[in-house]
Protein backbone atom coordinates (compact mmCIF):
# COMPACT_ATOMS: atom_id res chain seq x y z
CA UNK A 1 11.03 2.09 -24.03
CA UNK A 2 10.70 5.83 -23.21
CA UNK A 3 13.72 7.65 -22.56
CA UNK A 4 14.82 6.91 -19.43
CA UNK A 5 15.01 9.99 -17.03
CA UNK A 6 18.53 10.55 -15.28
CA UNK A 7 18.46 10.64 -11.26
CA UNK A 8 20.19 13.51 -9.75
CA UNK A 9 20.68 10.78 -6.63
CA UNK A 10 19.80 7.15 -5.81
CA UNK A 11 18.54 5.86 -2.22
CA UNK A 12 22.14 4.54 -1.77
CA UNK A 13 23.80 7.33 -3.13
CA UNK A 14 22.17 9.52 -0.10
CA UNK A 15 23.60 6.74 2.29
CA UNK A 16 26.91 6.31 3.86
CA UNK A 17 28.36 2.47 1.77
CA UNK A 18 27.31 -0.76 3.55
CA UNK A 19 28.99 -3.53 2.12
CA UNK A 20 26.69 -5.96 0.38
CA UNK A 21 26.30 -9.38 1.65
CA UNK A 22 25.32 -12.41 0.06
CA UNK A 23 23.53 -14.77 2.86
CA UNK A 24 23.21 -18.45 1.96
CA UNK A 25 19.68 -19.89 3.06
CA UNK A 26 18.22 -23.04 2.65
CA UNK A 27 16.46 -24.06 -0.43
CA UNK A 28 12.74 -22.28 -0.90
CA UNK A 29 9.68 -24.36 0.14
CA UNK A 30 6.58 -23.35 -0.30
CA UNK A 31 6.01 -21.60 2.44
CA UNK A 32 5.74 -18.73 -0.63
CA UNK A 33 2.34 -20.43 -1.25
CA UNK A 34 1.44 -18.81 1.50
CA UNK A 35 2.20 -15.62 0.36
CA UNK A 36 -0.65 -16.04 -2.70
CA UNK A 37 -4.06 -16.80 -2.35
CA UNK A 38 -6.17 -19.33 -4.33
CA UNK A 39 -8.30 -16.81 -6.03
CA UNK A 40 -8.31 -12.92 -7.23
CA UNK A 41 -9.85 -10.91 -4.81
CA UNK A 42 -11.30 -7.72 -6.28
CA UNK A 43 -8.75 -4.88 -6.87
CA UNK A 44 -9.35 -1.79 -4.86
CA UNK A 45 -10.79 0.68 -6.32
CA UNK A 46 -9.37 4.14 -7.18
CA UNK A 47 -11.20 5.75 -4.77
CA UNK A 48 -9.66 3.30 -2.23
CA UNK A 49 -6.01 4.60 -2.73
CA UNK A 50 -5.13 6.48 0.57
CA UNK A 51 -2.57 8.97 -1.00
CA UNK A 52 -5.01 9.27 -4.12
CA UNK A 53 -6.17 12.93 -2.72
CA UNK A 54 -2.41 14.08 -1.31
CA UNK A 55 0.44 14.75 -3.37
CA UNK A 56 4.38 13.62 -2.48
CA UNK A 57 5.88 16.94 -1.90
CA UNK A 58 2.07 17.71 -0.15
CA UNK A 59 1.93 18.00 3.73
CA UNK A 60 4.20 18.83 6.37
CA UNK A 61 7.85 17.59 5.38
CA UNK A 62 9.04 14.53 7.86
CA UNK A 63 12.17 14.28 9.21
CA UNK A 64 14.30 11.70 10.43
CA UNK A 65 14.44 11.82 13.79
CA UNK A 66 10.60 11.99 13.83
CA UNK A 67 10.48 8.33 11.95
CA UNK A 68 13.49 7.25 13.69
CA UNK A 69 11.58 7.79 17.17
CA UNK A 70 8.61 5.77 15.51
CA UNK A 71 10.17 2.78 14.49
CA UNK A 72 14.15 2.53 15.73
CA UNK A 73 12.99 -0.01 18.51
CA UNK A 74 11.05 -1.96 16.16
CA UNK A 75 13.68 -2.37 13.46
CA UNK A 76 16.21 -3.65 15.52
CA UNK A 77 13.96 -5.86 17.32
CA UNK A 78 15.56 -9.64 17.41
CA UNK A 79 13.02 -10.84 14.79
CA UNK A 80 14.47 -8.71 12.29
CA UNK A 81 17.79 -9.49 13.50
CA UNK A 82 19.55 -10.16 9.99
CA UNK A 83 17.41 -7.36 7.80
CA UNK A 84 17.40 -4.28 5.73
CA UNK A 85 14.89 -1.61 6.34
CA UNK A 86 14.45 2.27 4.87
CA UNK A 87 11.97 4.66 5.06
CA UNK A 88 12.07 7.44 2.24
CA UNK A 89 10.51 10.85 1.98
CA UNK A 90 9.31 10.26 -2.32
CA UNK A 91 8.39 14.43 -2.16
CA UNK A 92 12.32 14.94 -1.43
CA UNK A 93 13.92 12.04 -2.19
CA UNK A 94 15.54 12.09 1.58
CA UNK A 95 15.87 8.44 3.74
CA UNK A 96 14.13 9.54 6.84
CA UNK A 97 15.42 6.36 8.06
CA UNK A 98 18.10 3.16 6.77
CA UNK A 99 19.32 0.39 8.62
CA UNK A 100 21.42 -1.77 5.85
CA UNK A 101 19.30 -0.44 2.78
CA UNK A 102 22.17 -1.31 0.37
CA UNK A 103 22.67 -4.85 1.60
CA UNK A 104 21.75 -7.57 -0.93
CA UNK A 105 19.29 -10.08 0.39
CA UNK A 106 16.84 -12.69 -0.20
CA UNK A 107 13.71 -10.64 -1.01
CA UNK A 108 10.86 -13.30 -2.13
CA UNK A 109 8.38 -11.38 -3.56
CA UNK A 110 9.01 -7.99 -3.37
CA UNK A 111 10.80 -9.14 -6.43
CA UNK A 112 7.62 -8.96 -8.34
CA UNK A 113 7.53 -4.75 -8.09
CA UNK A 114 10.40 -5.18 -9.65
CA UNK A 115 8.74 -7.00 -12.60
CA UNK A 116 6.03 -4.97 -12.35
CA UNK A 117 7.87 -1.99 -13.29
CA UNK A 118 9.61 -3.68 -16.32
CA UNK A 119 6.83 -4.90 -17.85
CA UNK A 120 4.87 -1.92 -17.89
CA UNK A 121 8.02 -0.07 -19.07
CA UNK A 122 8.67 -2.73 -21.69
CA UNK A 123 5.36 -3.90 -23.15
CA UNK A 124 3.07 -1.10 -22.55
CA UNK A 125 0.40 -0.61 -19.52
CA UNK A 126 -2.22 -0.67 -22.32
CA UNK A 127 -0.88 -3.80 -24.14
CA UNK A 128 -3.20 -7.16 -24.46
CA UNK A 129 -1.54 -10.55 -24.94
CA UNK A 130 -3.54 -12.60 -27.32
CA UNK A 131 -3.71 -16.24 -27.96
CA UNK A 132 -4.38 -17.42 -31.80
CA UNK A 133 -5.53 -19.54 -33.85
CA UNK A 134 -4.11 -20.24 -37.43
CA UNK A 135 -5.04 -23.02 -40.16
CA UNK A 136 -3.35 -24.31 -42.99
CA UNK A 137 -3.65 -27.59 -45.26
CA UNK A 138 -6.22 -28.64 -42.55
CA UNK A 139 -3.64 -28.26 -39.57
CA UNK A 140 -5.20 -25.79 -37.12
CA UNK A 141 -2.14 -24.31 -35.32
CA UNK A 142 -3.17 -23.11 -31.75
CA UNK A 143 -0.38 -19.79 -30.65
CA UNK A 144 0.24 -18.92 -26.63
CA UNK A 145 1.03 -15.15 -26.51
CA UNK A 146 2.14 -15.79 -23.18
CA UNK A 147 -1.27 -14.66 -21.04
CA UNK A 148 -1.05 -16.73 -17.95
CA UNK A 149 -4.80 -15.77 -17.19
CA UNK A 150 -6.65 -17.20 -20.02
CA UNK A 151 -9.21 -19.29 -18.60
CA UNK A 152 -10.41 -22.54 -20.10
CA UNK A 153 -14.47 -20.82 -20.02
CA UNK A 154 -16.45 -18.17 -18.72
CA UNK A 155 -20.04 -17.73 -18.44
CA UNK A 156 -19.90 -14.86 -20.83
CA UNK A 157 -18.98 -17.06 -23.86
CA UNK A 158 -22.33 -17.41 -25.25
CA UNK A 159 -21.91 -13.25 -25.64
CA UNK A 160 -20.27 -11.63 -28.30
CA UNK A 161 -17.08 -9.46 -27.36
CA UNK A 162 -16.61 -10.85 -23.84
CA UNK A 163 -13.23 -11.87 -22.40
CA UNK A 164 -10.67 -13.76 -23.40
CA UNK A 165 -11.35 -17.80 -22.53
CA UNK A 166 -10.46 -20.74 -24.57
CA UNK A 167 -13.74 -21.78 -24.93
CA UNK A 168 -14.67 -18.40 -26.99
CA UNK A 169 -11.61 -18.87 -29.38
CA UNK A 170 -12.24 -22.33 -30.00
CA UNK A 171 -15.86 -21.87 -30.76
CA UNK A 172 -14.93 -18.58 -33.22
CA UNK A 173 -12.14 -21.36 -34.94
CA UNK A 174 -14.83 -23.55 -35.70
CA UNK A 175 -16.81 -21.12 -37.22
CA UNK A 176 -14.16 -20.00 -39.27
CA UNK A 177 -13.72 -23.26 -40.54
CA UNK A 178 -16.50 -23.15 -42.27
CA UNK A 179 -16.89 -26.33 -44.32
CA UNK A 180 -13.75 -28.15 -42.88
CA UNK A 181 -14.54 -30.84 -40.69
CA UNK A 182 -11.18 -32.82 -39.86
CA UNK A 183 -8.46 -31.05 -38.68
CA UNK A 184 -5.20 -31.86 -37.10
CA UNK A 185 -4.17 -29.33 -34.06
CA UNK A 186 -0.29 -27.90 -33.84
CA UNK A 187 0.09 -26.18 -30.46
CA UNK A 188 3.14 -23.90 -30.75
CA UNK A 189 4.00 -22.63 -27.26
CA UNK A 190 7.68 -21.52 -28.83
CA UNK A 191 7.43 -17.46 -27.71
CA UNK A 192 9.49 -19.14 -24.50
CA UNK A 193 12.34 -20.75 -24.73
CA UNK A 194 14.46 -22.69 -21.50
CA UNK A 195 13.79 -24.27 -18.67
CA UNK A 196 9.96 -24.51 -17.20
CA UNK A 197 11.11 -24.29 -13.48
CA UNK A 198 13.13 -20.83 -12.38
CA UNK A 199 16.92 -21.65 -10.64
CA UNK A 200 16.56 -22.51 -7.65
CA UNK A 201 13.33 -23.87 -7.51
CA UNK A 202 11.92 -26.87 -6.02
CA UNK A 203 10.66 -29.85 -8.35
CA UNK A 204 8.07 -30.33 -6.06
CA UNK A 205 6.60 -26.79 -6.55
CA UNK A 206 4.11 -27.27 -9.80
CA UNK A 207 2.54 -30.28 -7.28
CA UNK A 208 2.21 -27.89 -4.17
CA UNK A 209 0.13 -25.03 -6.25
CA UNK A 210 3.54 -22.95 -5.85
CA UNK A 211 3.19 -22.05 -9.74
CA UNK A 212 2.88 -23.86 -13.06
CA UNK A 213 6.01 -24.72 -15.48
CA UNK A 214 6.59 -21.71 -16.89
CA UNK A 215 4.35 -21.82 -20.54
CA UNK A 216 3.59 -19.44 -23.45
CA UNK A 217 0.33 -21.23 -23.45
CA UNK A 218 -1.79 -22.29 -20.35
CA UNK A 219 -4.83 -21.89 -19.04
CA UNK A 220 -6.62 -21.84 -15.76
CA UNK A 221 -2.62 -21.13 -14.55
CA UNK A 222 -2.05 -24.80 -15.44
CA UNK A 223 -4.04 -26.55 -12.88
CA UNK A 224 -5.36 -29.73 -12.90
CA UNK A 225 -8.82 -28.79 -12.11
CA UNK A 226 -10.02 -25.90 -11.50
CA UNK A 227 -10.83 -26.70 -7.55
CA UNK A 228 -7.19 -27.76 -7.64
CA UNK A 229 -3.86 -26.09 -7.03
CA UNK A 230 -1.76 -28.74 -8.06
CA UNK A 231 -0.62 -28.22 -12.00
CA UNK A 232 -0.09 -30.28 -14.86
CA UNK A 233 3.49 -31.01 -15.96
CA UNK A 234 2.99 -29.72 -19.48
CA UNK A 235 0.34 -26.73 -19.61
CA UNK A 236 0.52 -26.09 -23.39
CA UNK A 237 -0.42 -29.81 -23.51
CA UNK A 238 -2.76 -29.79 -21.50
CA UNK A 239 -4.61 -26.18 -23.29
CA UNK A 240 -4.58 -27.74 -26.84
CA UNK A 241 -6.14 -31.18 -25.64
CA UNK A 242 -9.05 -29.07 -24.13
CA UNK A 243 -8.95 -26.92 -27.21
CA UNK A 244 -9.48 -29.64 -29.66
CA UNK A 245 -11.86 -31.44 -27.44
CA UNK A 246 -13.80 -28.07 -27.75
CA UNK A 247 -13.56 -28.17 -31.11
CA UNK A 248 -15.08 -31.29 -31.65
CA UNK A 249 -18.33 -30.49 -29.53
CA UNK A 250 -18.94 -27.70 -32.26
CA UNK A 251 -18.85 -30.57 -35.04
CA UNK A 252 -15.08 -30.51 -35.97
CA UNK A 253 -13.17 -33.70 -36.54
CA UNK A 254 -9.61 -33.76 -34.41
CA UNK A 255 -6.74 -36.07 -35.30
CA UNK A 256 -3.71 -35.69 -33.74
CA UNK A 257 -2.55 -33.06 -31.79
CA UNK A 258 1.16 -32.15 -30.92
CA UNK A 259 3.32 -29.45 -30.22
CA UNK A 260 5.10 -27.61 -33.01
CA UNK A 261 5.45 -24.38 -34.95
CA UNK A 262 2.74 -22.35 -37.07
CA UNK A 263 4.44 -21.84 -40.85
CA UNK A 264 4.23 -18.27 -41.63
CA UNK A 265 2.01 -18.81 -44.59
CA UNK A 266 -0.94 -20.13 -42.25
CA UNK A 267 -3.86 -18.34 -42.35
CA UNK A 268 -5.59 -16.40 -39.16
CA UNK A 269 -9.19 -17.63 -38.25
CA UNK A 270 -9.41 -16.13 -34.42
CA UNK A 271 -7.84 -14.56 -31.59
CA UNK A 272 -8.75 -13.39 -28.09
CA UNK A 273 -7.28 -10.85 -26.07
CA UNK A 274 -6.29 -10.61 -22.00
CA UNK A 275 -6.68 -7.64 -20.20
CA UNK A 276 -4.18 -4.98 -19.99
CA UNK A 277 -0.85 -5.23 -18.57
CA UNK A 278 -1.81 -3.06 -16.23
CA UNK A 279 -4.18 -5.06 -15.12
CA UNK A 280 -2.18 -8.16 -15.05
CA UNK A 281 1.02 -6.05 -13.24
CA UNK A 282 -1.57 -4.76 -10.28
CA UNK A 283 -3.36 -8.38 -10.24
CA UNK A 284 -0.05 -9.93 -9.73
CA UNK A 285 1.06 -7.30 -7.16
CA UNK A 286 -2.18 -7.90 -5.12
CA UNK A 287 -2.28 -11.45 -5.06
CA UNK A 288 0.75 -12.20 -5.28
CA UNK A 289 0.52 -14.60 -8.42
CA UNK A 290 3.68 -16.31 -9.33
CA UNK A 291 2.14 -17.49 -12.93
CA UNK A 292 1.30 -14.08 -14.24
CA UNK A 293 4.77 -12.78 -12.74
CA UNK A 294 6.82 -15.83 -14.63
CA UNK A 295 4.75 -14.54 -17.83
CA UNK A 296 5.37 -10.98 -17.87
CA UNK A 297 8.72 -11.72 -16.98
CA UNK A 298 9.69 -13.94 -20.17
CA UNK A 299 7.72 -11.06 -22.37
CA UNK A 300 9.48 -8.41 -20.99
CA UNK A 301 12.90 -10.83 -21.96
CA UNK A 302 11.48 -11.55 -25.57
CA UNK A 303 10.25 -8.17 -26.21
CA UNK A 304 13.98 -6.53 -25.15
CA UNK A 305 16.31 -8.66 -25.25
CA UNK A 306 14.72 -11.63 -27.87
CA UNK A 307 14.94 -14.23 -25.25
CA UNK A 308 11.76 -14.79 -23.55
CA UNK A 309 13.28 -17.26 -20.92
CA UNK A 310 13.69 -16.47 -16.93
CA UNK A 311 17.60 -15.58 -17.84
CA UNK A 312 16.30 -13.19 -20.33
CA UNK A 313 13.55 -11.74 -18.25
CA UNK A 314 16.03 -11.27 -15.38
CA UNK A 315 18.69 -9.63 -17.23
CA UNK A 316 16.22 -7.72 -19.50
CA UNK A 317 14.34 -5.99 -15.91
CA UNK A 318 17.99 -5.15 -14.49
CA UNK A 319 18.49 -3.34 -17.90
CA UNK A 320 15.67 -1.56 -17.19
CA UNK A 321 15.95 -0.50 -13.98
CA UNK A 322 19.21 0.56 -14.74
CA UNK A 323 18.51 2.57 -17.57
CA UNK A 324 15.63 4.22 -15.29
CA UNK A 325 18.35 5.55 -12.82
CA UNK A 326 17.51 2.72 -10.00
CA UNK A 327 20.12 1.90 -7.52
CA UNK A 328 20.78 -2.13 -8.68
CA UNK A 329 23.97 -2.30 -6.87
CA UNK A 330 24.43 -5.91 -6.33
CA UNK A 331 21.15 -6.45 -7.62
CA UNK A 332 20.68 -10.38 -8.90
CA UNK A 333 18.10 -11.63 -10.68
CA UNK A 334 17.24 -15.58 -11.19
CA UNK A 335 13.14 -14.88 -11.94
CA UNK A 336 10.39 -12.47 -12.09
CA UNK A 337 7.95 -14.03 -9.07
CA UNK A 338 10.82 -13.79 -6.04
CA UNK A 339 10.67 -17.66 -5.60
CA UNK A 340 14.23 -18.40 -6.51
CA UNK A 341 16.55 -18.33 -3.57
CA UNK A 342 19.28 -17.22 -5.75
CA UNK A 343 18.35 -13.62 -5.97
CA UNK A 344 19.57 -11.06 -3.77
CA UNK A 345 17.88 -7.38 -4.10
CA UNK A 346 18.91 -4.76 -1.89
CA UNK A 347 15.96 -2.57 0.02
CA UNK A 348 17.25 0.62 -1.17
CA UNK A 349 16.14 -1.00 -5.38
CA UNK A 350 12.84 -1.57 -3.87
CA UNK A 351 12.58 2.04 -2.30
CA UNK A 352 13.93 3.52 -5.44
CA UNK A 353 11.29 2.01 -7.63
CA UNK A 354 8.31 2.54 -5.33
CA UNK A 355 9.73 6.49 -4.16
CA UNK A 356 9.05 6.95 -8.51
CA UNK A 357 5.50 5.65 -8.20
CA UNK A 358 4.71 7.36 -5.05
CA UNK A 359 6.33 10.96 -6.29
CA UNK A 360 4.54 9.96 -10.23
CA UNK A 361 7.56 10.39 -11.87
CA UNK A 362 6.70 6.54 -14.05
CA UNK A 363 5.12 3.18 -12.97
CA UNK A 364 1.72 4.89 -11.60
CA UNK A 365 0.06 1.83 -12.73
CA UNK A 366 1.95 -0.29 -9.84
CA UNK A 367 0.16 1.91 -6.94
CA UNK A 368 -2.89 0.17 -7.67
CA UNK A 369 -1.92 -3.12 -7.65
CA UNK A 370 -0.38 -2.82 -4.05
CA UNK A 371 -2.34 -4.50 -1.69
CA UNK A 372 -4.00 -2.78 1.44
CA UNK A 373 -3.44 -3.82 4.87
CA UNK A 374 -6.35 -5.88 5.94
CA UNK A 375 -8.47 -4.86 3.13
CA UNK A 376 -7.41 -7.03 0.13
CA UNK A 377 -5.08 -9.46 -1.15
CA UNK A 378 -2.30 -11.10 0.81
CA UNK A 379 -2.84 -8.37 3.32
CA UNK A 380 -6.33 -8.69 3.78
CA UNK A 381 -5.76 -10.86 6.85
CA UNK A 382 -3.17 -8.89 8.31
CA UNK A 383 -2.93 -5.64 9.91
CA UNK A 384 -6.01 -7.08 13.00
CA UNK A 385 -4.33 -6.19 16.38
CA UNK A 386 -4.49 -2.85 18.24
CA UNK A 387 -0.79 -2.51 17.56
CA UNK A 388 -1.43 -2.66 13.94
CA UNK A 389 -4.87 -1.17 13.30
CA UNK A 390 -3.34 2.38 12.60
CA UNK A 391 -2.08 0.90 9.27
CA UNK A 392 -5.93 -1.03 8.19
CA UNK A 393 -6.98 0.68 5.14
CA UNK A 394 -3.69 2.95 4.88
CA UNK A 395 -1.02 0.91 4.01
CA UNK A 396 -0.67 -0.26 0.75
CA UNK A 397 2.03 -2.82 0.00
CA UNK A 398 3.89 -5.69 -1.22
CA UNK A 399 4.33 -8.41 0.71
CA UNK A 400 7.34 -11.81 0.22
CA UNK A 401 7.80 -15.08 2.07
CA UNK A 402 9.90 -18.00 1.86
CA UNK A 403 11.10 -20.04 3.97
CA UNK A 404 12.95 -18.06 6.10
CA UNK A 405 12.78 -15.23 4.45
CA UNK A 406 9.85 -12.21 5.00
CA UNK A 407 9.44 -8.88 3.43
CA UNK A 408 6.92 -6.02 3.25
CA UNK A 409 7.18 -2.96 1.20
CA UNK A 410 5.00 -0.35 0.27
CA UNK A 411 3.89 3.51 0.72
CA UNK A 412 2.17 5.01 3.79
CA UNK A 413 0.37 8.38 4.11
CA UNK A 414 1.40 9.51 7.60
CA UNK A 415 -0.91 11.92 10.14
CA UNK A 416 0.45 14.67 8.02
CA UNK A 417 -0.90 13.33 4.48
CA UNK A 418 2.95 12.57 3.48
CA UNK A 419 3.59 9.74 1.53
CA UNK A 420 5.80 7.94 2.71
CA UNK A 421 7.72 5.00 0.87
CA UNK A 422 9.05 1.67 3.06
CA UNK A 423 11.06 -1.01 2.39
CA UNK A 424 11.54 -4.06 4.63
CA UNK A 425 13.50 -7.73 3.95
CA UNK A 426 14.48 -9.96 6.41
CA UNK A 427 16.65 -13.16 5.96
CA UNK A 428 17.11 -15.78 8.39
CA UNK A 429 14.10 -15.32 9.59
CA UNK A 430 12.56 -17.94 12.64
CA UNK A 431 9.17 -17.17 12.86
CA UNK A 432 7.15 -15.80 9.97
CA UNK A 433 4.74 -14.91 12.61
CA UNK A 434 6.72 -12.35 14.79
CA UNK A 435 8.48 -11.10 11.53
CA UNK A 436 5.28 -10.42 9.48
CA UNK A 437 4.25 -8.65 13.21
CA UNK A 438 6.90 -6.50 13.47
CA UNK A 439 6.89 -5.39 9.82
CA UNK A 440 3.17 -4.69 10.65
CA UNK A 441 4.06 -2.20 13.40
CA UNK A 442 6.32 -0.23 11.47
CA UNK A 443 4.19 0.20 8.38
CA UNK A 444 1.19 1.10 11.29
CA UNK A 445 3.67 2.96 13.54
CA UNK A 446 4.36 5.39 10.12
CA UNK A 447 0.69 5.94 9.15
CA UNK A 448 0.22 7.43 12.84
CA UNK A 449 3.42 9.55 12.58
CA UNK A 450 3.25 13.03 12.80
CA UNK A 451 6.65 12.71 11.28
CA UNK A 452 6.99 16.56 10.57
CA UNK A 453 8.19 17.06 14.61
C-alpha cells in the first residue's frame, strides 16, 4: 500500500459526539436483489461525469444554512425517521449539514464503496486476476485467481488475445498438451479459505440470485444457466466440470475430476486475464454486484492480511481505511457486498471516503463506478418525478437495500459547480418506496442549490 496520508480532521471530528447505536433488525431477505440488476449495463463514460469539468475547491463555497434550507424538512421527514444523513463540502472538508453522521447503522450496500476503496488501495487499480491452468504427470490442475467475472464463453474466442472466458483457456490447455490425450483435472479453488455464505446471511440467498457461495473459481457468477439467477451450490465444481467437458470437445480424454491443490512443481500451459480492478471496483459500484464485491473482498484479505476469507477481507478494509485517516468509529465489518445484517457503518465513514474521491486526494477510480440518477445502473430507474428530475444525469451515487434498511450516497455538483459529497442510511425503514423518494429529493434538492447564499 502507498503511504497513507494523515488527515488534519475527520467528518466526525468536525461534529459535536453522537453516541453510536447499534439497532437490531430482522434478518436480510433479498429484498437486496433488488438493489442489483441481472445484467451490466454499460459504464458511463468519462465524458458523462458531471463534476469531470469543475474542481472541489472550484465554484462559489456553500454554506450550511444554504443546504440546511434545501433539505432540513426532508431529512427529518417520518420516512427517514431512524437515519443518519451529512452533506460535506470535499473543497473544505466542512459538513454543510449532519443529522446523526457518527451513528453506526445498517448500511447494505453502501458497504461496497467501502470495498471499493480497499481493493484498489490493496491490489492495484491496474491489477488483472487470472485463472490458470497447470499439468503434471497427466493431472491438469485448473487455479481460480478469484475473478468473479470470468465467463464460461464469449463470441470472441475464436480470436486471438480477446477476453478472459473459460472457453479460451481451455482451448489454449489443449493445445498445450500437445500429444497428451488423457488427463485427469484437479480444480484447486484454495486462494479462499472459510465459509461460502457471509454472517448473517440467508441460506436461501445462492437460490434467490442474491449472490453465489463465495468461490476462488466460478464462472458466469455461479449460475445455473446463464438465463438463470439461481446458483449452483459449489461454483468451483461446477467451472472444472465445464472445463473438462471443454476439453474433451478439442480431442482430450478426461477422467476424473476433483477438487485439490496444484504441487508447485506443475508445469504452466495457459492463463487468462480479467479486466482491471478498476474496472471490476466501478462495475460493482454501478450494478451493484454482490459476487464481484465478495471477490475483491477475500483478495484484498489474502493479499494483506493472508486470509482471503470474509473475516479477513473485513478486518483487512477497516485496516485500510484506518490507515488512510477515515473516521471508522464503530465501524463493523461482517462482508464486502453490505448483505450481512451484522455490519454497522456510520454515514460520516461513507462521507469520508467519497469527500477523498470527490476532492482527488486517492480512490479516483471509484467516481466512475458510481451510478447516475436515472441514467445507469441501479439508478437508472430512479430519479423520474418532477420532484426529482433536478438530480437526472447529475447525481452520481451508491445506492443499499435490505429489508428494512435503504441508503443512497454519492457526490452532487450543485447550481454553483460545487461538488458536493452526501451520505444517507436509514434503518427501520417501512416503505422502500417513500425512503428511496425522499433520499431522491435531497440528492435533487442539492444539485439545484445555489448553496453559496
Amino acid at each position: 500500500m502507498q503511504p497513507a496520508r494523515t488527515r488534519s480532521r475527520s467528518l466526525a471530528a468536525l461534529l459535536s459526539p453522537v453516541a453510536a447505536l447499534a439497532l437490531i433488525l430482522p434478518l436480510a431477505l433479498p429484498a437486496e436483489a433488488a438493489d442489483s440488476l441481472p445484467s451490466p449495463s454499460p459504464s458511463p463514460s468519462p465524458s458523462s461525469t458531471p463534476w469531470s469539468a469543475v474542481s472541489a475547491d472550484g465554484g462559489a463555497v456553500p454554506t450550511p444554512s444554504a443546504v440546511r434550507a434545501q433539505i432540513d424538512d426532508l431529512a427529518q421527514q417520518k420516512s427517514l425517521k431512524r437515519s443518519g444523513v451529512v452533506v460535506v463540502d470535499p473543497g473544505t472538508d466542512q459538513v454543510l449539514y449532519g443529522k446523526q453522521v457518527s451513528r453506526a447503522l445498517v448500511p447494505a450496500s453502501v458497504t461496497k464503496i467501502l470495498t471499493a476503496a480497499a481493493a484498489v488501495e490493496v491490489l492495484g487499480a491496474s491489477t488483472r486476476l487470472t485463472t490458470k491452468a497447470f499439468e503434471q504427470a497427466n493431472v491438469v490442475y485448473l487455479i481460480g485467481g478469484g475473478d468473479a467475472t470470468l465467463p464460461r464463453s464469449l463470441a470472441s474466442d475464436s480470436q486471438p488475445n480477446g477476453p478472459a472466458s473459460l472457453r479460451r483457456l481451455a482451448r489454449s490447455t489443449a493445445t498445450a498438451l500437445g500429444g497428451t490425450t488423457k488427463v485427469d483435472v484437479v480444480f484447486d479453488d484454495s486462494l479462499f479459505t472459510g465459509r461460502p455464505l457471509g454472517p448473517g446471511w440467508a441460506k436461501r440467498f445462492p437460490n434467490a440470485g442474491v449472490a453465489a457461495p463465495v468461490s476462488a473459481l466460478m464462472i458466469d457468477q455461479g449460475r445455473k444457466s446463464r438465463s438463470s439467477r439461481a446458483r449452483v451450490a459449489d461454483p468451483a465444481k461446477r467451472a472444472a466440470q465445464v472445463f473438462a467437458n471443454i476439453l474433451e470437445n478439442r480431442g482430450v480424454t478426461v477422467g476424473r475430476v476433483s477438487r485439490g491443490r496444484a504441487p508447485d512443481s506443475a508445469k504452466e500451459l495457459a492463463m487468462v486475464e480479467s479486466a482491471t480492478i478498476a474496472e471490476m471496483v466501478q462495475r460493482m459500484l454501478t450494478e451493484s454486484d454482490n459476487d464481484v464485491a465478495e471477490s475483491l473482498g477475500h483478495l484484498v484479505g489474502k493479499e494483506l492480511l493472508d486470509d482471503g476469507s470474509f473475516a479477513g477481507g473485513a478486518r483487512a478494509t477497516s485496516q485500510v481505511l484506518s490507515s488512510a485517516g477515515i473516521d471508522t468509529q464503530d465501524l463493523a465489518l461482517f462482508d464486502a457486498s453490505g448483505l450481512s445484517p451484522r455490519n454497522r457503518v456510520s454515514p460520516a465513514t461513507i462521507a469520508d471516503v467519497l469527500t477523498d474521491v470527490a476532492a482527488e486526494r486517492r480512490w479516483t477510480e471509484l467516481a466512475q463506478g458510481l451510478a447516475v440518477a436515472g441514467v445507469t445502473g441501479t439508478l437508472a430507474n430512479r430519479f423520474s418525478t418532477k420532484a426529482t428530475s433536478s438530480g437526472r444525469g447529475v447525481v452520481r451515487a451508491k445506492t443499499g437495500t435490505l429489508t428494512g434498511v435503504a441508503a443512497l450516497a454519492g457526490i452532487v455538483v450543485d447550481t454553483d459547480k460545487r461538488p458536493l459529497v452526501f451520505a444517507i442510511i436509514g434503518n427501520n425503514i417501512t416503505s422502500q418506496a417513500r425512503a428511496r423518494d425522499t433520499m431522491d429529493r435531497i440528492a435533487s434538492q442539492l444539485a439545484k442549490c445555489g448553496c453559496s447564499s
